[in-house]
N, C-alpha and C. Protein backbone atom coordinates (compact mmCIF):
# COMPACT_ATOMS: atom_id res chain seq x y z
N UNK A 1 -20.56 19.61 -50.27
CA UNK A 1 -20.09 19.82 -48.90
C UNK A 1 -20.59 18.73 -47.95
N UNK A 2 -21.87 18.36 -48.23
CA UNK A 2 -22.34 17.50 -47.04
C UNK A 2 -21.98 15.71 -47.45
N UNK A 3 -21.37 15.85 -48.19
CA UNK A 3 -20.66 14.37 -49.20
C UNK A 3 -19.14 14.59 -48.62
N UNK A 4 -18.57 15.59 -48.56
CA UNK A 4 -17.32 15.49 -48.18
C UNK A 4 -17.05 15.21 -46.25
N UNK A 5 -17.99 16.04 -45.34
CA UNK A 5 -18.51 16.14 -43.98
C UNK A 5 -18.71 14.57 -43.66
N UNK A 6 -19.27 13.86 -44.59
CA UNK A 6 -20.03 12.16 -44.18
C UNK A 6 -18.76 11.54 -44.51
N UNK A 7 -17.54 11.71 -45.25
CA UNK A 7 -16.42 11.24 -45.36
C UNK A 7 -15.42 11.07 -44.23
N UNK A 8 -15.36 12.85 -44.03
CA UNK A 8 -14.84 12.67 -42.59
C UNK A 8 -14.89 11.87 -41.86
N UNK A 9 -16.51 11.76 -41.69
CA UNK A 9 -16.70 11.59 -40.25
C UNK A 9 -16.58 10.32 -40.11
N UNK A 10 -16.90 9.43 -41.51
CA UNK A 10 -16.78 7.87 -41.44
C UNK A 10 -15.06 7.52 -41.40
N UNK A 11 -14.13 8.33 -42.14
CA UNK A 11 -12.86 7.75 -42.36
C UNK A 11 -11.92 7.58 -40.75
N UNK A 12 -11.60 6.58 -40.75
CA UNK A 12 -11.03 6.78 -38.93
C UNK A 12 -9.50 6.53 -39.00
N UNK A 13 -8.70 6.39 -40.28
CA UNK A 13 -7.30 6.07 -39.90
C UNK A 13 -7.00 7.39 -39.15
N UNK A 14 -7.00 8.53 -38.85
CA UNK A 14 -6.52 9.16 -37.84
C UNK A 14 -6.38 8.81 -36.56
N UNK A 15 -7.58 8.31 -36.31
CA UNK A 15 -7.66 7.58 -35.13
C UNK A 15 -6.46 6.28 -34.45
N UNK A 16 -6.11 5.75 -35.81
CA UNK A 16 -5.12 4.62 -35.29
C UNK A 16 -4.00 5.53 -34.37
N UNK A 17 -3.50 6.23 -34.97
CA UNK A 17 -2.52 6.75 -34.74
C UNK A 17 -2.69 7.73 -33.48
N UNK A 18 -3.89 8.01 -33.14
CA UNK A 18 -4.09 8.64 -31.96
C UNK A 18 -4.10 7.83 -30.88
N UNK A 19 -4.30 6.49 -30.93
CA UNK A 19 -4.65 5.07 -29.80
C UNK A 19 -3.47 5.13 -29.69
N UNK A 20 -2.27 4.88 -30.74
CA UNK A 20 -0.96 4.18 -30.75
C UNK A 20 0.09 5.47 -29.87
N UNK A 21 -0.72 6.65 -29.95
CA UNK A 21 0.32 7.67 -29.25
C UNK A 21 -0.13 7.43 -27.65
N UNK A 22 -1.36 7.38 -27.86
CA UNK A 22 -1.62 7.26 -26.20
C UNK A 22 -0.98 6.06 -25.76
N UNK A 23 -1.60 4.63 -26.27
CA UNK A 23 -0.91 3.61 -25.52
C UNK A 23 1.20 3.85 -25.51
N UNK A 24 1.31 4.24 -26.06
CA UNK A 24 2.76 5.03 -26.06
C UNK A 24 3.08 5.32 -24.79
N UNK A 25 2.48 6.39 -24.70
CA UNK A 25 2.84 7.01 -23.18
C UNK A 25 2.62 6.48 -21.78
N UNK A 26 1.10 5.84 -22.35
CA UNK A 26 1.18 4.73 -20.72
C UNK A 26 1.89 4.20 -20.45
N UNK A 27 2.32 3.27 -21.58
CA UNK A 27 3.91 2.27 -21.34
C UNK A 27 5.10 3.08 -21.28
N UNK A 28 5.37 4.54 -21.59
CA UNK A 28 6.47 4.94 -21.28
C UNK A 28 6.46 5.44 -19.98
N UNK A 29 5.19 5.75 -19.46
CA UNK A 29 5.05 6.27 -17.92
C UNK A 29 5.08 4.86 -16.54
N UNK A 30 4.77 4.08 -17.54
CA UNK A 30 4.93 2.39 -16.37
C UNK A 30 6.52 2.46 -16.69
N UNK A 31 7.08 2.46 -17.37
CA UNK A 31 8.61 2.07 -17.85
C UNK A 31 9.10 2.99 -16.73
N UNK A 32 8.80 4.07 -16.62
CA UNK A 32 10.01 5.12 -16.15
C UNK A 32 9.25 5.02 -14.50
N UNK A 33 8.03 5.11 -14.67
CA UNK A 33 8.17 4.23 -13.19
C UNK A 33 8.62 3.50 -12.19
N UNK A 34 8.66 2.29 -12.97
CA UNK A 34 9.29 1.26 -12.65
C UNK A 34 11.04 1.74 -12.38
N UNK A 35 11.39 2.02 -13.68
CA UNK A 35 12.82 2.31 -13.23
C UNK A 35 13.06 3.04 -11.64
N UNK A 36 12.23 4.02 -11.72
CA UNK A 36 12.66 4.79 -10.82
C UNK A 36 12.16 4.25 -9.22
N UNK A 37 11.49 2.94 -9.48
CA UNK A 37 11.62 2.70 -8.41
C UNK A 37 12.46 1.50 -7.96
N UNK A 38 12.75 0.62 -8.87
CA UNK A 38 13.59 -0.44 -8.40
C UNK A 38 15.26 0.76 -8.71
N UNK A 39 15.39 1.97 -9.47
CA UNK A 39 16.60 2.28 -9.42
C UNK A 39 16.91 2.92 -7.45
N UNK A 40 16.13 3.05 -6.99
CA UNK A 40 15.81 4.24 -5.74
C UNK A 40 16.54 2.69 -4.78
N UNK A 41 15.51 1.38 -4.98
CA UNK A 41 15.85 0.24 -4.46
C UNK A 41 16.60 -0.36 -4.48
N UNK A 42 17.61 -0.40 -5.95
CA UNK A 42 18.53 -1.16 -5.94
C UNK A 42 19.90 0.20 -4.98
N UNK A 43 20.08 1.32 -4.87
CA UNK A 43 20.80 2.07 -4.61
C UNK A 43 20.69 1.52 -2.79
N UNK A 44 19.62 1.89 -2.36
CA UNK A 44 19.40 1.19 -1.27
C UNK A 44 20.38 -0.32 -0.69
N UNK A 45 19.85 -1.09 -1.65
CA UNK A 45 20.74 -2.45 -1.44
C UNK A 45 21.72 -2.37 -1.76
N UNK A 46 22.95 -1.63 -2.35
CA UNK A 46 23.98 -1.62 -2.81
C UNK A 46 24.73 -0.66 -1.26
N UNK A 47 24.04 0.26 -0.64
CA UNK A 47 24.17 1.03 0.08
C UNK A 47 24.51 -0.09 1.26
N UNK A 48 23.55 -0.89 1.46
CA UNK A 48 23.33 -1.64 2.53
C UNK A 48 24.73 -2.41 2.60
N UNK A 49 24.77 -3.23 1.51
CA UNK A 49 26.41 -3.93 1.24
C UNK A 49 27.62 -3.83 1.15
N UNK A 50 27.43 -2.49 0.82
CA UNK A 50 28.74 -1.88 0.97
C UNK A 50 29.06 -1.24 2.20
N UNK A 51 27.92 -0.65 2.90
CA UNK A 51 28.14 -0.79 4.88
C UNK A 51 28.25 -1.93 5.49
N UNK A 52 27.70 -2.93 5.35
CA UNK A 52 27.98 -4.51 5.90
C UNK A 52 29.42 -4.77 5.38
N UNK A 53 29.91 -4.54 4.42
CA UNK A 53 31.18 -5.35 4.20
C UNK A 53 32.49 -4.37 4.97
N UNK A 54 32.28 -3.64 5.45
CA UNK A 54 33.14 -2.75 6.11
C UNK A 54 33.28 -2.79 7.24
């Protein structure tokens, strides 16, 4: 038991895959960020141009 416990605790590929989910989501939370704010902005400027040209 205490041979299998020191295995655990040394083996870390779980771990990769726990970094790779998190950095995941940061970049999917900057991504959808972003969209949503140049989409809010570009609606804005399209708004603007299409009242000026009228």
């Amino acid at each position: 038991m205490p041979e299998t416990l020191r295995r655990l605790w040394l083996e870390d590929s779980g771990q990769d895959i726990a970094e790779y989910a998190v950095m995941l989501a940061v970049i999917l939370v900057l991504v959808v960020g972003t969209i949503r704010l140049i989409g809010s902005n570009a609606n804005n400027v399209f708004s603007n141009v299409a009242s000026a040209l009228q």
